[in-house]
C-alpha atoms as a PDB file:
ATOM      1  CA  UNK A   1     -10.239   0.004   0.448  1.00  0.00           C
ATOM      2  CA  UNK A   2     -12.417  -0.117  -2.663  1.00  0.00           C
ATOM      3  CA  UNK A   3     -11.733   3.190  -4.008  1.00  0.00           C
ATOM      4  CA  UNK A   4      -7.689   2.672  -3.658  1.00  0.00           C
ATOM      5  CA  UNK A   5      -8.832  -0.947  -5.910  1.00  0.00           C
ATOM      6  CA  UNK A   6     -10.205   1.413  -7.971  1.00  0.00           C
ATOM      7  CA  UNK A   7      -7.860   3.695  -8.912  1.00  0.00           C
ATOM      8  CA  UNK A   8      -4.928   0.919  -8.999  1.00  0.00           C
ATOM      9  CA  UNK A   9      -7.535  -0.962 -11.947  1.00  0.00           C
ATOM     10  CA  UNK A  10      -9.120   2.205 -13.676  1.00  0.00           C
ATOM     11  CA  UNK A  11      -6.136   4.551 -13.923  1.00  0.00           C
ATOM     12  CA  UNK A  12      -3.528   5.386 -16.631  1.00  0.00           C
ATOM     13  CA  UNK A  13      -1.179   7.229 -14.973  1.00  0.00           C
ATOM     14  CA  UNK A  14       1.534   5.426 -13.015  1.00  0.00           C
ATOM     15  CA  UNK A  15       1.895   8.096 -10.367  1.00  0.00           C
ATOM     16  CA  UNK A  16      -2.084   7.638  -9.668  1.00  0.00           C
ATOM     17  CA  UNK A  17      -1.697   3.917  -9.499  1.00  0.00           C
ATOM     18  CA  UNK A  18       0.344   4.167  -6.809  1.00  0.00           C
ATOM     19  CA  UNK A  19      -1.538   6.980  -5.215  1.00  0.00           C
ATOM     20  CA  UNK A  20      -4.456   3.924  -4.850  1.00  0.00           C
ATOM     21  CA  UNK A  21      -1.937   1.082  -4.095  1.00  0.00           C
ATOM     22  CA  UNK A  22      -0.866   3.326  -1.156  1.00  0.00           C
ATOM     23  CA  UNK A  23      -4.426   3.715  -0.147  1.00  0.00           C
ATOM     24  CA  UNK A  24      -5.177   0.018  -0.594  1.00  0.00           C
ATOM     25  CA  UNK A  25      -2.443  -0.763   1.805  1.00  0.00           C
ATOM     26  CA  UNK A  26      -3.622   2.298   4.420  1.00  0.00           C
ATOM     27  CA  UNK A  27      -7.128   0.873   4.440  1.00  0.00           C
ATOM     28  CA  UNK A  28      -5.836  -2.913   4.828  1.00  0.00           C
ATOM     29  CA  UNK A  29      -3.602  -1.277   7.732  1.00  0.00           C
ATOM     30  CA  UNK A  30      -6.623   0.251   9.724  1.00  0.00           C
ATOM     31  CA  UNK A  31      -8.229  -3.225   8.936  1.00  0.00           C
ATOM     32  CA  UNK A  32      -5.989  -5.303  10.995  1.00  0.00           C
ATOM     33  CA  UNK A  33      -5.467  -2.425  13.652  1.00  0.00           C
ATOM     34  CA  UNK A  34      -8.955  -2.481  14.198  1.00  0.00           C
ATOM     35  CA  UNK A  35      -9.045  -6.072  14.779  1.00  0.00           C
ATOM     36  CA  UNK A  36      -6.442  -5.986  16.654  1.00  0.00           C
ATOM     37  CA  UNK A  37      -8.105  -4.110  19.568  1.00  0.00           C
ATOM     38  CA  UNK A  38     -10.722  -5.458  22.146  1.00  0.00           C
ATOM     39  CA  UNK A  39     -13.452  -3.748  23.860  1.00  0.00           C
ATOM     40  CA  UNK A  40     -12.763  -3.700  27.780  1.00  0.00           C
ATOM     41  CA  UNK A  41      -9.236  -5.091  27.174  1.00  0.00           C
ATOM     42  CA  UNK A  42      -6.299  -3.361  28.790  1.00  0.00           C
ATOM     43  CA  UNK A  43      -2.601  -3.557  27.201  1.00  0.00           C
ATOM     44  CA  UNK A  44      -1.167  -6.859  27.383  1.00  0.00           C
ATOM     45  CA  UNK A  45       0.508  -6.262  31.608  1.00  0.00           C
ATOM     46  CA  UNK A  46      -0.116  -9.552  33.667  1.00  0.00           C
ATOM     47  CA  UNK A  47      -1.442  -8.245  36.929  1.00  0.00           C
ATOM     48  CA  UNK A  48      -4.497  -9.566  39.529  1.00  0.00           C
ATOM     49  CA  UNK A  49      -7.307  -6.824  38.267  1.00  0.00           C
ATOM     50  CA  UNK A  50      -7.122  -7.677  34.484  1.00  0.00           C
ATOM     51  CA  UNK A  51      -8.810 -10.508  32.730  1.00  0.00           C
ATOM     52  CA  UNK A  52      -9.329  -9.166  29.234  1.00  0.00           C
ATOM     53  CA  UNK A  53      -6.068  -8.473  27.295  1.00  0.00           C
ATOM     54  CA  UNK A  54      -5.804  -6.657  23.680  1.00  0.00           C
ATOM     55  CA  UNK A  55      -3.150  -8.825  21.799  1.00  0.00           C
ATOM     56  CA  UNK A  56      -0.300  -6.926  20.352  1.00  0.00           C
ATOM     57  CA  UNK A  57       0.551  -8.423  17.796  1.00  0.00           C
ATOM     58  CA  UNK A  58      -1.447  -7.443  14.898  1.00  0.00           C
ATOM     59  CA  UNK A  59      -0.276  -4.007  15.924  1.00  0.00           C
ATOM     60  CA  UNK A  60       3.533  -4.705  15.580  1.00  0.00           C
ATOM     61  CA  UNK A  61       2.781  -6.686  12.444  1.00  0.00           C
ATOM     62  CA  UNK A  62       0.906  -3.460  10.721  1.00  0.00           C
ATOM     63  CA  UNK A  63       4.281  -1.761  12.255  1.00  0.00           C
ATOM     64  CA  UNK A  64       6.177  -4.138   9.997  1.00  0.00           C
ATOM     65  CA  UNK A  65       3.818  -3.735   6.880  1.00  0.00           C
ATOM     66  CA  UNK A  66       3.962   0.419   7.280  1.00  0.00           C
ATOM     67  CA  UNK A  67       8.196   0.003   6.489  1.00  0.00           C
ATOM     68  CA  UNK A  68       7.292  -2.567   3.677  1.00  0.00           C
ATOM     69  CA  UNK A  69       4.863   0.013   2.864  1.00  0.00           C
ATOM     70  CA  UNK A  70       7.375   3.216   2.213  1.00  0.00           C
ATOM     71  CA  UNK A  71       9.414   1.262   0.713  1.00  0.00           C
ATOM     72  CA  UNK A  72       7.337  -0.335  -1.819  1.00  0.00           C
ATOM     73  CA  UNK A  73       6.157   3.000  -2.807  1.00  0.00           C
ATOM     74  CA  UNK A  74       9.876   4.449  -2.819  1.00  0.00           C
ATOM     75  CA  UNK A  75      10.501   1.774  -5.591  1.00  0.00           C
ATOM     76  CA  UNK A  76       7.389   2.396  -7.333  1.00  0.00           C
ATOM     77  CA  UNK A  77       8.304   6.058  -7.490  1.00  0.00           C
ATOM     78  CA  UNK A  78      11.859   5.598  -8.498  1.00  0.00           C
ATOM     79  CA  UNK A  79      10.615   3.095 -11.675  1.00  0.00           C
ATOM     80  CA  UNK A  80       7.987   5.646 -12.909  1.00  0.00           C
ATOM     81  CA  UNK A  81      10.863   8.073 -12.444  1.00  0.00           C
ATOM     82  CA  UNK A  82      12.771   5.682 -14.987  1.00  0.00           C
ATOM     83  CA  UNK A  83       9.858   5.054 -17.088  1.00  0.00           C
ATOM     84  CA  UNK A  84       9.355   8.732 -17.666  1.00  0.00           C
ATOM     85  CA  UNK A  85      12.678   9.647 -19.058  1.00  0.00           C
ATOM     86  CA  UNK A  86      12.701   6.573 -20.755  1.00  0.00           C
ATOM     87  CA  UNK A  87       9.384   7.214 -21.986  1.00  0.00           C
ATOM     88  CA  UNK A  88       8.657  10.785 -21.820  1.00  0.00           C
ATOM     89  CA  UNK A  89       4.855   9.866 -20.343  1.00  0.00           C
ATOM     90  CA  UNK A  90       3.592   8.157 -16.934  1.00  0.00           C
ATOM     91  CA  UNK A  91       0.761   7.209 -19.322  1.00  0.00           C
ATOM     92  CA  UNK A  92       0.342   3.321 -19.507  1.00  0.00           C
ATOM     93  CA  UNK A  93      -1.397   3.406 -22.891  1.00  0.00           C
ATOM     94  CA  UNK A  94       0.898   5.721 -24.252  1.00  0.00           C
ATOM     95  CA  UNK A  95       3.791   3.218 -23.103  1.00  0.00           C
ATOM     96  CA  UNK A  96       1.956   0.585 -24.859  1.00  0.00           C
ATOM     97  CA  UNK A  97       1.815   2.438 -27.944  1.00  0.00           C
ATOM     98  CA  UNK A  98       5.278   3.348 -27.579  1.00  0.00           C
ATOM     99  CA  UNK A  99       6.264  -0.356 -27.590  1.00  0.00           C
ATOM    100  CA  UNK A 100       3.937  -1.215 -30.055  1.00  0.00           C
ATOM    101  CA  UNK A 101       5.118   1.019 -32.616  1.00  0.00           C
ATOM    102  CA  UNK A 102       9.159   0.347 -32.339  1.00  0.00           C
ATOM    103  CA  UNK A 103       9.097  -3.504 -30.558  1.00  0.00           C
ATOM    104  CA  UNK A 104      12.744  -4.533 -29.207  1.00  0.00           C
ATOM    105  CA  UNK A 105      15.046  -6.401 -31.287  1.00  0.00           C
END
């Protein structure tokens, strides 16, 4: 989780800042999945020989979150796309400069 942190606050380059933004989000995923699950419990099946259920819900939410996920980074991709031929870097310093040097009217 850290190093995806990492990379989204240390990096330059767009395309790496989502590179860590997507592993942010993987490592939050595993989080909840992991919490999600209970030692001795059996899927969530009413029946006379279970007494310890897993709940199933984190698991659908993190379901939810992986299609939020793609798409997020879809966007992401599609503005550094735009950036770039705007721009003719991915280089967020460079951008600066860029704007810097010839500010909108």
């Amino acid at each position: 989780m850290m190093l995806g942190f990492y990379i989204v606050i240390a990096r330059g380059n767009l395309i790496k800042k989502l590179i860590g933004l997507t592993l942010f989000q993987t490592a939050v995923f595993l989080l909840y999945i992991a919490l999600g699950k209970i030692s001795g419990g059996t899927d969530p099946i009413l029946a006379a020989e279970f007494t310890v259920y897993s709940n199933p819900l984190p698991h659908v939410l993190i379901l939810t979150a992986i299609v939020v996920s793609v798409a997020t980074t879809a966007v992401g991709l599609g503005l550094v796309a735009r950036i770039q031929r705007a721009y003719g870097t991915v280089d967020e310093e460079a951008i600066r400069r860029q704007d810097e040097d010839h500010p909108a009217a």
